[in-house]
PDB file of N, CA and C in Angstrom:
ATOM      1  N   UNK A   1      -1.060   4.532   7.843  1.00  0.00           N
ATOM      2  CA  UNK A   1      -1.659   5.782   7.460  1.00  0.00           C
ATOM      3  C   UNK A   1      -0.613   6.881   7.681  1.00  0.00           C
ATOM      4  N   UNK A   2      -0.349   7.689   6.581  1.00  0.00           N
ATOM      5  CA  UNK A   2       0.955   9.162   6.562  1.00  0.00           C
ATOM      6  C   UNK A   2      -0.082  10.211   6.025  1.00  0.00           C
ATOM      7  N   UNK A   3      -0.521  11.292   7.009  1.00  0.00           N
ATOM      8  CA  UNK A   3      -1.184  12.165   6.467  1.00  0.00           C
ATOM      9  C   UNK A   3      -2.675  12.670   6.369  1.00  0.00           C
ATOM     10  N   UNK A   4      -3.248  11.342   6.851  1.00  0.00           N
ATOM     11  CA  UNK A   4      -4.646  10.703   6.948  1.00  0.00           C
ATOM     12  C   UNK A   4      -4.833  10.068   5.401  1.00  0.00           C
ATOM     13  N   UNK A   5      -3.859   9.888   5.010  1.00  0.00           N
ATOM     14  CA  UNK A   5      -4.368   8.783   3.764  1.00  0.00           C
ATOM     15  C   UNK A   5      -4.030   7.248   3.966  1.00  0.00           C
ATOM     16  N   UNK A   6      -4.671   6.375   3.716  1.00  0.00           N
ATOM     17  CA  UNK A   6      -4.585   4.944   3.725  1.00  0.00           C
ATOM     18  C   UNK A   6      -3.623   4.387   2.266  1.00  0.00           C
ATOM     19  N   UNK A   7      -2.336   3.776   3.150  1.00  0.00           N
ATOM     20  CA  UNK A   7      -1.613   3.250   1.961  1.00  0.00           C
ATOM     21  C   UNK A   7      -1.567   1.820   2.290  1.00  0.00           C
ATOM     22  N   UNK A   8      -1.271   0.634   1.110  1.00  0.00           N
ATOM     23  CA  UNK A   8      -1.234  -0.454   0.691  1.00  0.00           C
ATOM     24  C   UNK A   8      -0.001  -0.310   0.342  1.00  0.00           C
ATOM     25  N   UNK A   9       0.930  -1.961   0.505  1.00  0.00           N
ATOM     26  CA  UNK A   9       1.876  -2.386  -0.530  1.00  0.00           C
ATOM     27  C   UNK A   9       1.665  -4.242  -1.098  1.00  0.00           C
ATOM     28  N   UNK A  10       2.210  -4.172  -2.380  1.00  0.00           N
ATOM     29  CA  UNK A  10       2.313  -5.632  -2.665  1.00  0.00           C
ATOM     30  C   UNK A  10       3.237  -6.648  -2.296  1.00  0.00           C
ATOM     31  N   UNK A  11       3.563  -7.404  -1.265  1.00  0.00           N
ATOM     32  CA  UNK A  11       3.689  -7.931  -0.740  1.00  0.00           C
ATOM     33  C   UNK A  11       5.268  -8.421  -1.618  1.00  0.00           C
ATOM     34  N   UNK A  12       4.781  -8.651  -2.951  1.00  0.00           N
ATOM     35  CA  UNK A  12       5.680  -9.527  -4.313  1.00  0.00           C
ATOM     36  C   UNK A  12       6.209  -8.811  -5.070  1.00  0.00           C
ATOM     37  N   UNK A  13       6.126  -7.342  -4.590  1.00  0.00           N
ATOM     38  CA  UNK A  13       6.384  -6.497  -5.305  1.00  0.00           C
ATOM     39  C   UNK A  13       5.750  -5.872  -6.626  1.00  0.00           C
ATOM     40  N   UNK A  14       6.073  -5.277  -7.395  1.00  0.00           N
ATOM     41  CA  UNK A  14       5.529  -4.373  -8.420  1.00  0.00           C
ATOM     42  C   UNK A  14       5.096  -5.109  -9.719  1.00  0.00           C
ATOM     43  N   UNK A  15       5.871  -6.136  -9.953  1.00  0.00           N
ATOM     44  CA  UNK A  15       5.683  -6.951 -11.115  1.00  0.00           C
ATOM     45  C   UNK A  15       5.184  -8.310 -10.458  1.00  0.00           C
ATOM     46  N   UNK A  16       4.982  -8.889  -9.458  1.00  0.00           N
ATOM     47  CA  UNK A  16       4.745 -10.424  -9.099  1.00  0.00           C
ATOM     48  C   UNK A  16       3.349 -10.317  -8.024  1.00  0.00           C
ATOM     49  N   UNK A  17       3.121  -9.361  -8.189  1.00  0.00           N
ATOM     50  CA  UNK A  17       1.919  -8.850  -7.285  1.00  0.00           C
ATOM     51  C   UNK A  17       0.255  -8.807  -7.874  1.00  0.00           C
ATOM     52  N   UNK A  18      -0.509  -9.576  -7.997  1.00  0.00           N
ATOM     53  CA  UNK A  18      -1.619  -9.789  -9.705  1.00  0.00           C
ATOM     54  C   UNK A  18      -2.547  -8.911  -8.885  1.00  0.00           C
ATOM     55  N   UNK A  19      -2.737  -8.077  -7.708  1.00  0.00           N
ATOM     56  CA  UNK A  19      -4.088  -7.358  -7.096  1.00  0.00           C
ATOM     57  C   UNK A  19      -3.019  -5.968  -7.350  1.00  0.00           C
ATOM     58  N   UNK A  20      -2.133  -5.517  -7.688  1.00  0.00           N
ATOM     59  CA  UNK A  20      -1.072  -4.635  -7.885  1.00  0.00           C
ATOM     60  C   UNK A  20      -1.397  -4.210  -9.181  1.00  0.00           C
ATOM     61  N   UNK A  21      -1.067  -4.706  -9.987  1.00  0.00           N
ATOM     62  CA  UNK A  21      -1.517  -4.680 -11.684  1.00  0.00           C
ATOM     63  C   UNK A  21      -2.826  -4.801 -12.077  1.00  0.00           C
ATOM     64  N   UNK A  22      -3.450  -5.534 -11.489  1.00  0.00           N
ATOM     65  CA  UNK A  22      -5.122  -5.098 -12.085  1.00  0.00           C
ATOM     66  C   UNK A  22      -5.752  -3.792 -11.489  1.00  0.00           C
ATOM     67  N   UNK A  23      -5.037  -3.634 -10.105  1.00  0.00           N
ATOM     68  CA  UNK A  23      -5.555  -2.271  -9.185  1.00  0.00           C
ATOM     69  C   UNK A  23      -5.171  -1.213  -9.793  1.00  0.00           C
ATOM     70  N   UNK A  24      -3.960  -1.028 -10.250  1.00  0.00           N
ATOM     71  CA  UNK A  24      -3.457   0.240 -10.841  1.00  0.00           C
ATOM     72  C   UNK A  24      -4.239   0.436 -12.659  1.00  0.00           C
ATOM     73  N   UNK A  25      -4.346  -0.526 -12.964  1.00  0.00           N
ATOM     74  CA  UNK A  25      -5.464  -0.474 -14.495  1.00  0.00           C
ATOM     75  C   UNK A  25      -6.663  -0.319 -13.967  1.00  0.00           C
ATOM     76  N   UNK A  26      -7.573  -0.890 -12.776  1.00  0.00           N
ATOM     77  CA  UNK A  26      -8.617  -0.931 -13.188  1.00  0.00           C
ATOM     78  C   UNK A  26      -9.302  -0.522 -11.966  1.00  0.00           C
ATOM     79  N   UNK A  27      -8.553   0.111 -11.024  1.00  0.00           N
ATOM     80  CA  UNK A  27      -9.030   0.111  -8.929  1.00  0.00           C
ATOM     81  C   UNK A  27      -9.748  -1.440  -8.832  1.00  0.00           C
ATOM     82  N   UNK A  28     -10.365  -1.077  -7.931  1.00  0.00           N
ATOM     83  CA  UNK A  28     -11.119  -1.646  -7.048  1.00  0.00           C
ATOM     84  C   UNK A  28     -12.042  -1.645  -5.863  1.00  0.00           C
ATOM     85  N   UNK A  29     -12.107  -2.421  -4.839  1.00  0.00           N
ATOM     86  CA  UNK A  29     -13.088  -1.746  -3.865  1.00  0.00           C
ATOM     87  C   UNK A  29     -12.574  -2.074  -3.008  1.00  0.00           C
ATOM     88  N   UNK A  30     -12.957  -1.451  -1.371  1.00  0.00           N
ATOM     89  CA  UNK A  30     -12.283  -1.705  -0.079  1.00  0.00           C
ATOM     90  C   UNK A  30     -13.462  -1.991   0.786  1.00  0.00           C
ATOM     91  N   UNK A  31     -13.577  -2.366   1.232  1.00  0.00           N
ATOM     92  CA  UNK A  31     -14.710  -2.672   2.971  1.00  0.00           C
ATOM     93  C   UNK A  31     -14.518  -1.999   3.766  1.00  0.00           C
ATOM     94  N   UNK A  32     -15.484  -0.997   4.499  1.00  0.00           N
ATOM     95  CA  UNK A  32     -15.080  -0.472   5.612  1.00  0.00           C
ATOM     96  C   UNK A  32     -16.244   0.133   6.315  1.00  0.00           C
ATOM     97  N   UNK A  33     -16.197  -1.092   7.522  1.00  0.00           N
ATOM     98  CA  UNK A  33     -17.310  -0.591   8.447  1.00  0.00           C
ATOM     99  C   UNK A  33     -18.374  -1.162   7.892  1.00  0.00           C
ATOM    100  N   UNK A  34     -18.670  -2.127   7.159  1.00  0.00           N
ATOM    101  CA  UNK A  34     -20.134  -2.929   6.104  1.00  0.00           C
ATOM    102  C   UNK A  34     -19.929  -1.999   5.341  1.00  0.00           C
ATOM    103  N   UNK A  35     -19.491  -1.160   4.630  1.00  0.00           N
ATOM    104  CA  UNK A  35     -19.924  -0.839   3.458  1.00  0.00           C
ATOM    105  C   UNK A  35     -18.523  -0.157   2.465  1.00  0.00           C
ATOM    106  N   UNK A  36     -19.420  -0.742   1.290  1.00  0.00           N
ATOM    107  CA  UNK A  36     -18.461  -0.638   0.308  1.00  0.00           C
ATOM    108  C   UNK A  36     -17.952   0.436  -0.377  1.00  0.00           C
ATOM    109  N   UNK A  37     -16.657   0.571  -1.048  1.00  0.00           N
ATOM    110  CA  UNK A  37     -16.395   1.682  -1.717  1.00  0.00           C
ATOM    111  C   UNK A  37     -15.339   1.517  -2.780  1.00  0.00           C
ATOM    112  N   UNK A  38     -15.406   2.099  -4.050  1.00  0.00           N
ATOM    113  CA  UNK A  38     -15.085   1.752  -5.346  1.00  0.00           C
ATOM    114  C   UNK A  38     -14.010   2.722  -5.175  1.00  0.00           C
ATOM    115  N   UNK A  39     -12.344   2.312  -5.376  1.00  0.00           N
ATOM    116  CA  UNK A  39     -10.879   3.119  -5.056  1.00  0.00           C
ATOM    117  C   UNK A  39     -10.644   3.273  -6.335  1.00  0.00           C
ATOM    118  N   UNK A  40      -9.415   3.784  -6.252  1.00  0.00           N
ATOM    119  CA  UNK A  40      -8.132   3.712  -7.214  1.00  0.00           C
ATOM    120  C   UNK A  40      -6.885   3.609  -6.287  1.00  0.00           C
ATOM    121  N   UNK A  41      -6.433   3.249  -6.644  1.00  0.00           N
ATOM    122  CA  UNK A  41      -4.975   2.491  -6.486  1.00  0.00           C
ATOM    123  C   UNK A  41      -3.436   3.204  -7.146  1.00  0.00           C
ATOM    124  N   UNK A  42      -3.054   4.380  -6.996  1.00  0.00           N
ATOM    125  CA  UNK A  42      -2.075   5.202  -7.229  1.00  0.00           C
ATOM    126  C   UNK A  42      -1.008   5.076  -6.879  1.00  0.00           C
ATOM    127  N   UNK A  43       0.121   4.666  -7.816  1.00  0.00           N
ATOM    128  CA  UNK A  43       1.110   4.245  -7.301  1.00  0.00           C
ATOM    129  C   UNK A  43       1.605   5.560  -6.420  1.00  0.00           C
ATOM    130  N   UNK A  44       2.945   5.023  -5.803  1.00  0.00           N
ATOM    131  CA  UNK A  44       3.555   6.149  -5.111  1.00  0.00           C
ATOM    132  C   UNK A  44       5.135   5.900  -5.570  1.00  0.00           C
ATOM    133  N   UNK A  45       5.517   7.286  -6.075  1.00  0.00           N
ATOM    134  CA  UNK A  45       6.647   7.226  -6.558  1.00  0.00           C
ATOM    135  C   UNK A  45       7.846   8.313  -6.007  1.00  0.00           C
ATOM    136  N   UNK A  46       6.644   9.207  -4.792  1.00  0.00           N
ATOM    137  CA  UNK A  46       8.100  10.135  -3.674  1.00  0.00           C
ATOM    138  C   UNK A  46       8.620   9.363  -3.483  1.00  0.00           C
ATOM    139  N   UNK A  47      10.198   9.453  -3.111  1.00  0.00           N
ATOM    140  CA  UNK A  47      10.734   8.951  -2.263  1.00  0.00           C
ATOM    141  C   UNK A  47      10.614   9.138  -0.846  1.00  0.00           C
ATOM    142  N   UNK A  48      10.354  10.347  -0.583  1.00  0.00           N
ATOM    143  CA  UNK A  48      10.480  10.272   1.221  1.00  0.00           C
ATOM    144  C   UNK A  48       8.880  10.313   1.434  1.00  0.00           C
ATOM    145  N   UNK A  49       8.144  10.295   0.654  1.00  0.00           N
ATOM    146  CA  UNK A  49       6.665   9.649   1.004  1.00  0.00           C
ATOM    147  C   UNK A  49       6.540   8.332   1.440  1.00  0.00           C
ATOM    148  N   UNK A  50       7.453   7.512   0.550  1.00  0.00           N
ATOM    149  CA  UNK A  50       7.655   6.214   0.617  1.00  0.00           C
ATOM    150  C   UNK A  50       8.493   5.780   1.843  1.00  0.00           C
ATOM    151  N   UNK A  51       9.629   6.434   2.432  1.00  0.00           N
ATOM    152  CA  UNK A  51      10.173   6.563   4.010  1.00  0.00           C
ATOM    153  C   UNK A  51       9.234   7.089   4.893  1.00  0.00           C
ATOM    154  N   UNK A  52       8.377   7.508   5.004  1.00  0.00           N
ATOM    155  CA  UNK A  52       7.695   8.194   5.647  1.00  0.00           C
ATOM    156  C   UNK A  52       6.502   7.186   6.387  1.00  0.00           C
ATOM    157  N   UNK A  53       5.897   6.334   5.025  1.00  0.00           N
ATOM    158  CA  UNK A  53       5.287   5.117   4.666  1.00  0.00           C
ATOM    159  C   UNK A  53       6.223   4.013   5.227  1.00  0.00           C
ATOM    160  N   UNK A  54       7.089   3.618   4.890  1.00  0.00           N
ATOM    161  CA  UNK A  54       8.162   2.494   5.623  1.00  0.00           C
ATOM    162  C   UNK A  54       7.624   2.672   7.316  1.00  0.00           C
ATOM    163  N   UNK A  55       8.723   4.061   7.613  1.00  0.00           N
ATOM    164  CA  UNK A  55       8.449   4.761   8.925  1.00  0.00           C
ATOM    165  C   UNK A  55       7.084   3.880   9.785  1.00  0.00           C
ATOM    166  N   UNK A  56       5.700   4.442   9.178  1.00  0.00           N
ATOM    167  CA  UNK A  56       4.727   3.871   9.544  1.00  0.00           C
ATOM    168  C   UNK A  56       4.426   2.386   9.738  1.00  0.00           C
ATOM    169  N   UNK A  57       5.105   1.749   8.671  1.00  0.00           N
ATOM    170  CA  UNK A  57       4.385   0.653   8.959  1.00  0.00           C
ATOM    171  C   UNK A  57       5.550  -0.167  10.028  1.00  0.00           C
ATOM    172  N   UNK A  58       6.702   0.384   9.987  1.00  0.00           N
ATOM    173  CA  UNK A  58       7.877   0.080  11.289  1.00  0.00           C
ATOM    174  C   UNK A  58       7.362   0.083  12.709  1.00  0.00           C
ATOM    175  N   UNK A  59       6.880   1.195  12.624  1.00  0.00           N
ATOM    176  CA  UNK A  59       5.817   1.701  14.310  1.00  0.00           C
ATOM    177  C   UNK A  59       4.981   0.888  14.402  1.00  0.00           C
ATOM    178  N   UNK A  60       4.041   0.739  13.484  1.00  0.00           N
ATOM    179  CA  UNK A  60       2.719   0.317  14.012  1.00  0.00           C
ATOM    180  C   UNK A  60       3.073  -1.617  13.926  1.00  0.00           C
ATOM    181  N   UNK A  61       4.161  -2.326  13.012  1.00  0.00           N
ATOM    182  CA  UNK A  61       3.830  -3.742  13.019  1.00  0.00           C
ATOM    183  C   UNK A  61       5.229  -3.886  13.288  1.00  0.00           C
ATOM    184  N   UNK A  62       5.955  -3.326  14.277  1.00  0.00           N
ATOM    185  CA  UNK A  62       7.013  -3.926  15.306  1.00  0.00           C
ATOM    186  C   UNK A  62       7.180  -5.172  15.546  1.00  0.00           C
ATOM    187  N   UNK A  63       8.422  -6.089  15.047  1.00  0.00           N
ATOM    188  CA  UNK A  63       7.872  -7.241  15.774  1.00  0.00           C
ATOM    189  C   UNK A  63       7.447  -8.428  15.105  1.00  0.00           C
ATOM    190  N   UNK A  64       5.952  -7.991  14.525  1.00  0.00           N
ATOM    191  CA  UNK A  64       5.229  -8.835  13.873  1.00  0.00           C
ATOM    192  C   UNK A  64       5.770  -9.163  12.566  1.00  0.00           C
ATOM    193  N   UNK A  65       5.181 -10.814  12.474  1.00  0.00           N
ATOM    194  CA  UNK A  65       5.429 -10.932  10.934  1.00  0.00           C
ATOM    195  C   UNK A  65       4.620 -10.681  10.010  1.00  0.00           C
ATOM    196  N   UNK A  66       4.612  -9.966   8.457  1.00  0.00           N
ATOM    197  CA  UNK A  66       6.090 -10.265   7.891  1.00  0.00           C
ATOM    198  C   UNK A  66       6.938  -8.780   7.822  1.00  0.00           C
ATOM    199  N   UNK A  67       6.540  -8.275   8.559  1.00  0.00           N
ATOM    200  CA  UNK A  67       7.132  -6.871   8.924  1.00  0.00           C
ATOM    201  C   UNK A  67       8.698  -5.989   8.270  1.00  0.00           C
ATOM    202  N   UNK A  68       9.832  -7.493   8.173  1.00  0.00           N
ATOM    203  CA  UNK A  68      10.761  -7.385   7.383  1.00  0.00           C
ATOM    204  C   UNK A  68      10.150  -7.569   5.649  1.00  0.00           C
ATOM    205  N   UNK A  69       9.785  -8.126   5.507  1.00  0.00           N
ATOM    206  CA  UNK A  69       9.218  -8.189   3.961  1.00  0.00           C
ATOM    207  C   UNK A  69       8.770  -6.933   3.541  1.00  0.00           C
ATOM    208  N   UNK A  70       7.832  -6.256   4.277  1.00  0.00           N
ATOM    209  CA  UNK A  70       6.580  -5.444   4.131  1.00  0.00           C
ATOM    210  C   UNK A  70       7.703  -4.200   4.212  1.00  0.00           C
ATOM    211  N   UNK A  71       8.567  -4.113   4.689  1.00  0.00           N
ATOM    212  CA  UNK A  71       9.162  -2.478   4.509  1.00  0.00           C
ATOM    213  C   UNK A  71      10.761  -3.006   3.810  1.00  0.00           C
ATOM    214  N   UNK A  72      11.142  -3.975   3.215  1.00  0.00           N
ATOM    215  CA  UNK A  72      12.057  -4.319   2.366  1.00  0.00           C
ATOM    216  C   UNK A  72      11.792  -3.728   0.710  1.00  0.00           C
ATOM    217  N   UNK A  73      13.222  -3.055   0.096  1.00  0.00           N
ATOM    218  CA  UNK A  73      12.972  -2.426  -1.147  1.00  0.00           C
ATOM    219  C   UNK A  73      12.241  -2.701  -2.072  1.00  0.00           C
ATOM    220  N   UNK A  74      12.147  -4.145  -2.466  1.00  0.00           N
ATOM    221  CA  UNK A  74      11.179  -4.197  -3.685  1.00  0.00           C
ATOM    222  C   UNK A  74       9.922  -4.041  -3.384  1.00  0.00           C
ATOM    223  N   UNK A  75       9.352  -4.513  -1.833  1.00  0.00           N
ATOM    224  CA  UNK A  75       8.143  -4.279  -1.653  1.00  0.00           C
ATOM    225  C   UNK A  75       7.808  -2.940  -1.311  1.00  0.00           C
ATOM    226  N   UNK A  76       8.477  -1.742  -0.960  1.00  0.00           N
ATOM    227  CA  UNK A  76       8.565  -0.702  -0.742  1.00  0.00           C
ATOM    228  C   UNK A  76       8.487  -0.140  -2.230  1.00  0.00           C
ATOM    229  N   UNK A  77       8.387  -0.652  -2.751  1.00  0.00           N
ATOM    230  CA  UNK A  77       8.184  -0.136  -4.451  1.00  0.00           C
ATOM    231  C   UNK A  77       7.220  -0.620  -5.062  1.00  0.00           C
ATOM    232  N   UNK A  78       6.332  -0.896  -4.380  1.00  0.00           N
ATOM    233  CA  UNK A  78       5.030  -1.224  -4.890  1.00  0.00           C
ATOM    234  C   UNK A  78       3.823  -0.976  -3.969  1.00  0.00           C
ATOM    235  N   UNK A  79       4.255   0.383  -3.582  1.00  0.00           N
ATOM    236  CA  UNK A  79       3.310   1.047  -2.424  1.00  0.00           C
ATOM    237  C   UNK A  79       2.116   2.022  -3.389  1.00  0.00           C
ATOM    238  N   UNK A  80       1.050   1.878  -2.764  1.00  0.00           N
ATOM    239  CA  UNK A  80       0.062   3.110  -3.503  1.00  0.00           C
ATOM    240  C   UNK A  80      -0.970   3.287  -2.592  1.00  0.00           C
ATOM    241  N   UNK A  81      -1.550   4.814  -2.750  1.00  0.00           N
ATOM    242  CA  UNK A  81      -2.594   5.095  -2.413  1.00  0.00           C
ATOM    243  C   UNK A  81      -3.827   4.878  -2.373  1.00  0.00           C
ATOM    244  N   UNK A  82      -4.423   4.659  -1.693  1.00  0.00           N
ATOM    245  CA  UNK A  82      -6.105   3.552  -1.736  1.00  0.00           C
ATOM    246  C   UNK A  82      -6.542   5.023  -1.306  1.00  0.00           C
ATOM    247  N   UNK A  83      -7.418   5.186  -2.723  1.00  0.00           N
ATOM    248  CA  UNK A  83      -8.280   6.768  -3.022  1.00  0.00           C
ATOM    249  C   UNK A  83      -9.366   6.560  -3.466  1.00  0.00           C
ATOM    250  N   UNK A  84     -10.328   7.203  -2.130  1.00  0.00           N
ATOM    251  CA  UNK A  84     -11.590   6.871  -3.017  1.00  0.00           C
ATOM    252  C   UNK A  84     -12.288   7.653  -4.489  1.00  0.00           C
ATOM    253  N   UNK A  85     -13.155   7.017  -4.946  1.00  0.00           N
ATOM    254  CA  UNK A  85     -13.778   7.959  -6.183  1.00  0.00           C
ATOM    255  C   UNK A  85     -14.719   8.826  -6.108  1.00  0.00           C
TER     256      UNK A  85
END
């Protein structure tokens, strides 16, 4: 979270990622707390939004795997905003 917004990335990146490409055409929904809610999925194309985002997910999954994957460039390019409707 940068800002109080909740961000996602695709794991496979921008093109190899199939919840990436249907999310950005068509959202989707998230769980939270039992109950549901219908998003959109906005890519993110700042750059230092996207460092900022890296930043975060460096702090919070130290350590853990797959932590190198998850803030590596291609997957860092397939970051977006989970916004509700």
């Amino acid at each position: 979270m940068v800002d109080k917004q909740v961000f996602i990335r695709g794991a496979k990146g921008i093109e190899n990622t199939k919840w990436y490409q249907a999310g950005i055409k068509n959202g989707g929904q998230v769980e939270v707390a039992g109950k549901t809610f219908e998003v959109e999925y906005q890519p993110v194309k700042n750059a230092e939004l996207i460092k900022q985002i890296t930043a975060a997910y460096n702090k919070k999954y130290q350590g853990q795997y797959p932590i190198d994957l998850m803030v590596s460039d291609p997957v860092s390019k397939a970051t977006v905003a989970v916004v509700k409707k």
